[in-house]
C-alpha atoms as a PDB file:
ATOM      1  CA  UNK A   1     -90.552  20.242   2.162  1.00  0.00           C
ATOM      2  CA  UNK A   2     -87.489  18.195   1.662  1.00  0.00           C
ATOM      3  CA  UNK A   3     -84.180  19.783   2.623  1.00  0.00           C
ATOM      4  CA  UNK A   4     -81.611  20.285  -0.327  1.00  0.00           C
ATOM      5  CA  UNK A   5     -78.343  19.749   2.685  1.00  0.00           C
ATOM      6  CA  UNK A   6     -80.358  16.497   4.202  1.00  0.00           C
ATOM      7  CA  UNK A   7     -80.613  15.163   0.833  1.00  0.00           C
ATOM      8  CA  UNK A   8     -76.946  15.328  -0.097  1.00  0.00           C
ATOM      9  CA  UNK A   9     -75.641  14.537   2.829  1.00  0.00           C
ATOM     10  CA  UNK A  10     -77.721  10.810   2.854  1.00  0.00           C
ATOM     11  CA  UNK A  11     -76.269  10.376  -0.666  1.00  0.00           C
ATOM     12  CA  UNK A  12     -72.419  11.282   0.701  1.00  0.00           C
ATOM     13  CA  UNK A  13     -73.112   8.682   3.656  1.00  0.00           C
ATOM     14  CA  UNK A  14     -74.445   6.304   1.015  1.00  0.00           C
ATOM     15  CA  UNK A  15     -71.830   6.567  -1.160  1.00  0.00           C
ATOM     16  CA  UNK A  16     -69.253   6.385   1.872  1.00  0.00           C
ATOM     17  CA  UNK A  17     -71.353   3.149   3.198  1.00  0.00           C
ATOM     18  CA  UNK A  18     -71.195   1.696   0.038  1.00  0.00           C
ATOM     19  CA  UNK A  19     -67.251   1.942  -1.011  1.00  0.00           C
ATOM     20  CA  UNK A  20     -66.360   0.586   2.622  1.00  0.00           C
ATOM     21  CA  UNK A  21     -68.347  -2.115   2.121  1.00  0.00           C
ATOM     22  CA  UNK A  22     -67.460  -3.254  -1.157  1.00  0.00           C
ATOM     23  CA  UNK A  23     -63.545  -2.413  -0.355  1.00  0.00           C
ATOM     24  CA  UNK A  24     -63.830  -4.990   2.521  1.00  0.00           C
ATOM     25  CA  UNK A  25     -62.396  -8.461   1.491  1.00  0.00           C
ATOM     26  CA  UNK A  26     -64.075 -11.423   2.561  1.00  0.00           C
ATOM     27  CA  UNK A  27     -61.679 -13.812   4.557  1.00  0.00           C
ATOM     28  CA  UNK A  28     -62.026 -17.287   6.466  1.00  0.00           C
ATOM     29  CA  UNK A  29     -61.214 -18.200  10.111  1.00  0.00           C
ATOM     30  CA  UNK A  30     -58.259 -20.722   8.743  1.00  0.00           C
ATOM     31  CA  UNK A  31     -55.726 -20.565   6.285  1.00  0.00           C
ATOM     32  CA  UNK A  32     -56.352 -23.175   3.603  1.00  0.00           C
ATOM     33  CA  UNK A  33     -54.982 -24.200  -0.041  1.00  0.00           C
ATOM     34  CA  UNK A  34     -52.745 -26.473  -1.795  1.00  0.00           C
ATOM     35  CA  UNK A  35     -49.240 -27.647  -1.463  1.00  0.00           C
ATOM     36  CA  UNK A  36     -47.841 -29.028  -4.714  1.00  0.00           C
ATOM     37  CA  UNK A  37     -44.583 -29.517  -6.548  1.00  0.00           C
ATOM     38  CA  UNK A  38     -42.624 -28.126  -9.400  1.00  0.00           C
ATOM     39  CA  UNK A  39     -44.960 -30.408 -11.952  1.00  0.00           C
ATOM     40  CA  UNK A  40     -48.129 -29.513 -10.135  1.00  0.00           C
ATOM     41  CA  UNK A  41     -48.335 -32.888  -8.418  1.00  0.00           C
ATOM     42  CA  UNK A  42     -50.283 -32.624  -4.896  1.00  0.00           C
ATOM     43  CA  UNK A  43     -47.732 -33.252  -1.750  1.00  0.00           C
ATOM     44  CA  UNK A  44     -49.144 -34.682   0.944  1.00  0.00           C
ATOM     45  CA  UNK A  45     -47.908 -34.621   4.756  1.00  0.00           C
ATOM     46  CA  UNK A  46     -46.537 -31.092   4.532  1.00  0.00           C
ATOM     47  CA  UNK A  47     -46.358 -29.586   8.072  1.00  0.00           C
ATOM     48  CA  UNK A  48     -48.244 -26.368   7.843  1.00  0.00           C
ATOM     49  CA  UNK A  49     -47.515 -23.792  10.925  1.00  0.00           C
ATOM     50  CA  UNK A  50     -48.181 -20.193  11.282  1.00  0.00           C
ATOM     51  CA  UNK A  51     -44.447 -18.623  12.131  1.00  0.00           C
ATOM     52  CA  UNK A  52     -45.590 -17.527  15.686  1.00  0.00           C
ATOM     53  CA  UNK A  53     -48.007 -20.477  16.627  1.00  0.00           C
ATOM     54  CA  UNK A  54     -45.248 -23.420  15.561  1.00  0.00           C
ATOM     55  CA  UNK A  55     -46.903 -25.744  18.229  1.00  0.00           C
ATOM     56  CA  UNK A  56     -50.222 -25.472  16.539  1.00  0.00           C
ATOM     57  CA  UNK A  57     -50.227 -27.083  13.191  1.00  0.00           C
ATOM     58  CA  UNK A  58     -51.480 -29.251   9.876  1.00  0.00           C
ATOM     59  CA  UNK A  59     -50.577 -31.872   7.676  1.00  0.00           C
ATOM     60  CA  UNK A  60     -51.716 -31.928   3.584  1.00  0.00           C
ATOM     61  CA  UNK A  61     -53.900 -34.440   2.162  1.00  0.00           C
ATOM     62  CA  UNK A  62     -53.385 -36.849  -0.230  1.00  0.00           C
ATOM     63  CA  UNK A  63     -54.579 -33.625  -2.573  1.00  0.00           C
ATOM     64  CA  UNK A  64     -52.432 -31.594  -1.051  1.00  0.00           C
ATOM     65  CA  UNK A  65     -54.478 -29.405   0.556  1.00  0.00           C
ATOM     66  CA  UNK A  66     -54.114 -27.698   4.274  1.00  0.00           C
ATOM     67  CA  UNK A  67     -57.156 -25.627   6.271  1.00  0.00           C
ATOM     68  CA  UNK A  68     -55.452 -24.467   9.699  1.00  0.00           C
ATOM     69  CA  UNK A  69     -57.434 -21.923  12.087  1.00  0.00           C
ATOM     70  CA  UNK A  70     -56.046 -18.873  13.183  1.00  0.00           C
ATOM     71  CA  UNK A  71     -57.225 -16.607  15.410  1.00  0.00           C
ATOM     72  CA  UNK A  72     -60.143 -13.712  14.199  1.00  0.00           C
ATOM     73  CA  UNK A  73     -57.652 -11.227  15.941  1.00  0.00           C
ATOM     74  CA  UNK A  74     -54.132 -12.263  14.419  1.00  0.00           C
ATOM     75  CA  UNK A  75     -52.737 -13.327  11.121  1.00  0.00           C
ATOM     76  CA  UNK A  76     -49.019 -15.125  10.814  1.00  0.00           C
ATOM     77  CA  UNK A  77     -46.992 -15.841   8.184  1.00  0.00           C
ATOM     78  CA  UNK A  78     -47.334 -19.813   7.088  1.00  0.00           C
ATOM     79  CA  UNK A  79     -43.927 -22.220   7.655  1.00  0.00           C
ATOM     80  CA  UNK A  80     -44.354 -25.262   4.655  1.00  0.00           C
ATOM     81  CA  UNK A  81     -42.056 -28.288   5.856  1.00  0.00           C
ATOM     82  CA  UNK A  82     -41.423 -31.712   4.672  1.00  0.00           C
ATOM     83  CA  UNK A  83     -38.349 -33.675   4.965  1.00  0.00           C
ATOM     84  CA  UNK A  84     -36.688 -34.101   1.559  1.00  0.00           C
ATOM     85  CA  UNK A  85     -38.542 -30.549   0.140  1.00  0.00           C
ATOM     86  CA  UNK A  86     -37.211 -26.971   0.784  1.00  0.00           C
ATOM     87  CA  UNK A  87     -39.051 -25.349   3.651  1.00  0.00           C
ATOM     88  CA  UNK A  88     -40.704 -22.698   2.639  1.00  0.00           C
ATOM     89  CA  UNK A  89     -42.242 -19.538   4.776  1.00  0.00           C
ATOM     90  CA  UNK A  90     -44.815 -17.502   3.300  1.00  0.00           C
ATOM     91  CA  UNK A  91     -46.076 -14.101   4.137  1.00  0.00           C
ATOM     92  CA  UNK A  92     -50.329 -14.170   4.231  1.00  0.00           C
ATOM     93  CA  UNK A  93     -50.600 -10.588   4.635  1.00  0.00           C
ATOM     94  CA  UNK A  94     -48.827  -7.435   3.388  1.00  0.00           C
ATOM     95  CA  UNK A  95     -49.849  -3.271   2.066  1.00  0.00           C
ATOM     96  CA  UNK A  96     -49.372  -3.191  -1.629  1.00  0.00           C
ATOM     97  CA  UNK A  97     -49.661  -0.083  -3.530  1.00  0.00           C
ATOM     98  CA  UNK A  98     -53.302  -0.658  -4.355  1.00  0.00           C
ATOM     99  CA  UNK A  99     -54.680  -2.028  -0.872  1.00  0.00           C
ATOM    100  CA  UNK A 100     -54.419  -5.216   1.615  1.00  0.00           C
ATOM    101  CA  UNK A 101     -52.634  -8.314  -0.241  1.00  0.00           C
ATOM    102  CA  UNK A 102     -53.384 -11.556   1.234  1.00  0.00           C
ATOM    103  CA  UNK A 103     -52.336 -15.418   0.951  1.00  0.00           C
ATOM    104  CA  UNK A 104     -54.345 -18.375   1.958  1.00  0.00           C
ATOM    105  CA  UNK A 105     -57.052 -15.991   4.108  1.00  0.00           C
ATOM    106  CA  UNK A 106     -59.554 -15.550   0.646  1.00  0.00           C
ATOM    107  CA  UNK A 107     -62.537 -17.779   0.506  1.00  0.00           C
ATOM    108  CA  UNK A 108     -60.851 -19.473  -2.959  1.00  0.00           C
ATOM    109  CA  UNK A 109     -58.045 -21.488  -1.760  1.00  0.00           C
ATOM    110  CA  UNK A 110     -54.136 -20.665  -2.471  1.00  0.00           C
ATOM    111  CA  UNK A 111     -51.378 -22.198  -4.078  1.00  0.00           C
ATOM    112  CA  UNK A 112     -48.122 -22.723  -3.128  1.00  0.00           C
ATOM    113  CA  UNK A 113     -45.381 -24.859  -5.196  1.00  0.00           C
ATOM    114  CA  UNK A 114     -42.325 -26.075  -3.315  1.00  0.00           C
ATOM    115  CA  UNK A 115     -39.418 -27.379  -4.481  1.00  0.00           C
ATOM    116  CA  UNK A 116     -37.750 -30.961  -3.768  1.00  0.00           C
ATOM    117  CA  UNK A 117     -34.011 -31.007  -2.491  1.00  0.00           C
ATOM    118  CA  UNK A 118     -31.068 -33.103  -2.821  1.00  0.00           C
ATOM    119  CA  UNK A 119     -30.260 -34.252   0.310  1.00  0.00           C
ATOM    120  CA  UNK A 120     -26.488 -35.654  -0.211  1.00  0.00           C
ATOM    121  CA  UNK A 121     -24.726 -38.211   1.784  1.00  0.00           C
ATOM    122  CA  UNK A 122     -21.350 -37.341   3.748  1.00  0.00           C
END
């Protein structure tokens, strides 16, 4: 005979197993998406560096798009430079009020639009 407690305790572990695994987001080993302007033009040769890791870097493509590899253990915020644009530094992680937020970590790349300066003679 089957017991009753056995059988509701392998659903509550069930159910348990089940919302941890479908609450767990699937991220890459790299940061990676595009770098484009205020008309959605790609910009290539943007320096891409996470904000404690400066020394280890990437350039965009001709598209516009970056992949740099992080470590499995430690996510940074991204620094976006290119002479002539504003440099930009992006947060890839963060708590929101419904979970984990993330930037540029997801499987589907990221977006980021950066705006060109006037640089002035003096």
């Amino acid at each position: 005979m089957v017991n009753q407690n056995e059988i509701k305790m392998k659903k509550i572990i069930f159910i348990y197993l089940f919302i941890y695994l479908s609450s767990c987001k699937t991220t890459t080993g790299y940061y990676h998406g595009y770098v484009l302007d205020k008309k959605t033009n790609p910009i290539s040769n943007v320096k891409v560096s996470e904000y404690h890791k400066i020394h280890l870097s990437t350039i965009t493509d001709s598209t516009g798009y970056f992949r740099l590899y992080h470590s499995p253990n430690f996510v940074s915020n991204l620094i976006f430079y290119k002479e002539g644009y504003q440099t930009d530094t992006i947060q890839t992680r963060w708590n929101r009020y419904d979970g984990l937020g993330q930037r540029f970590l997801n499987k589907i790349p990221d977006t980021l639009i950066i705006q060109k300066v006037n640089i002035s003679n003096r």
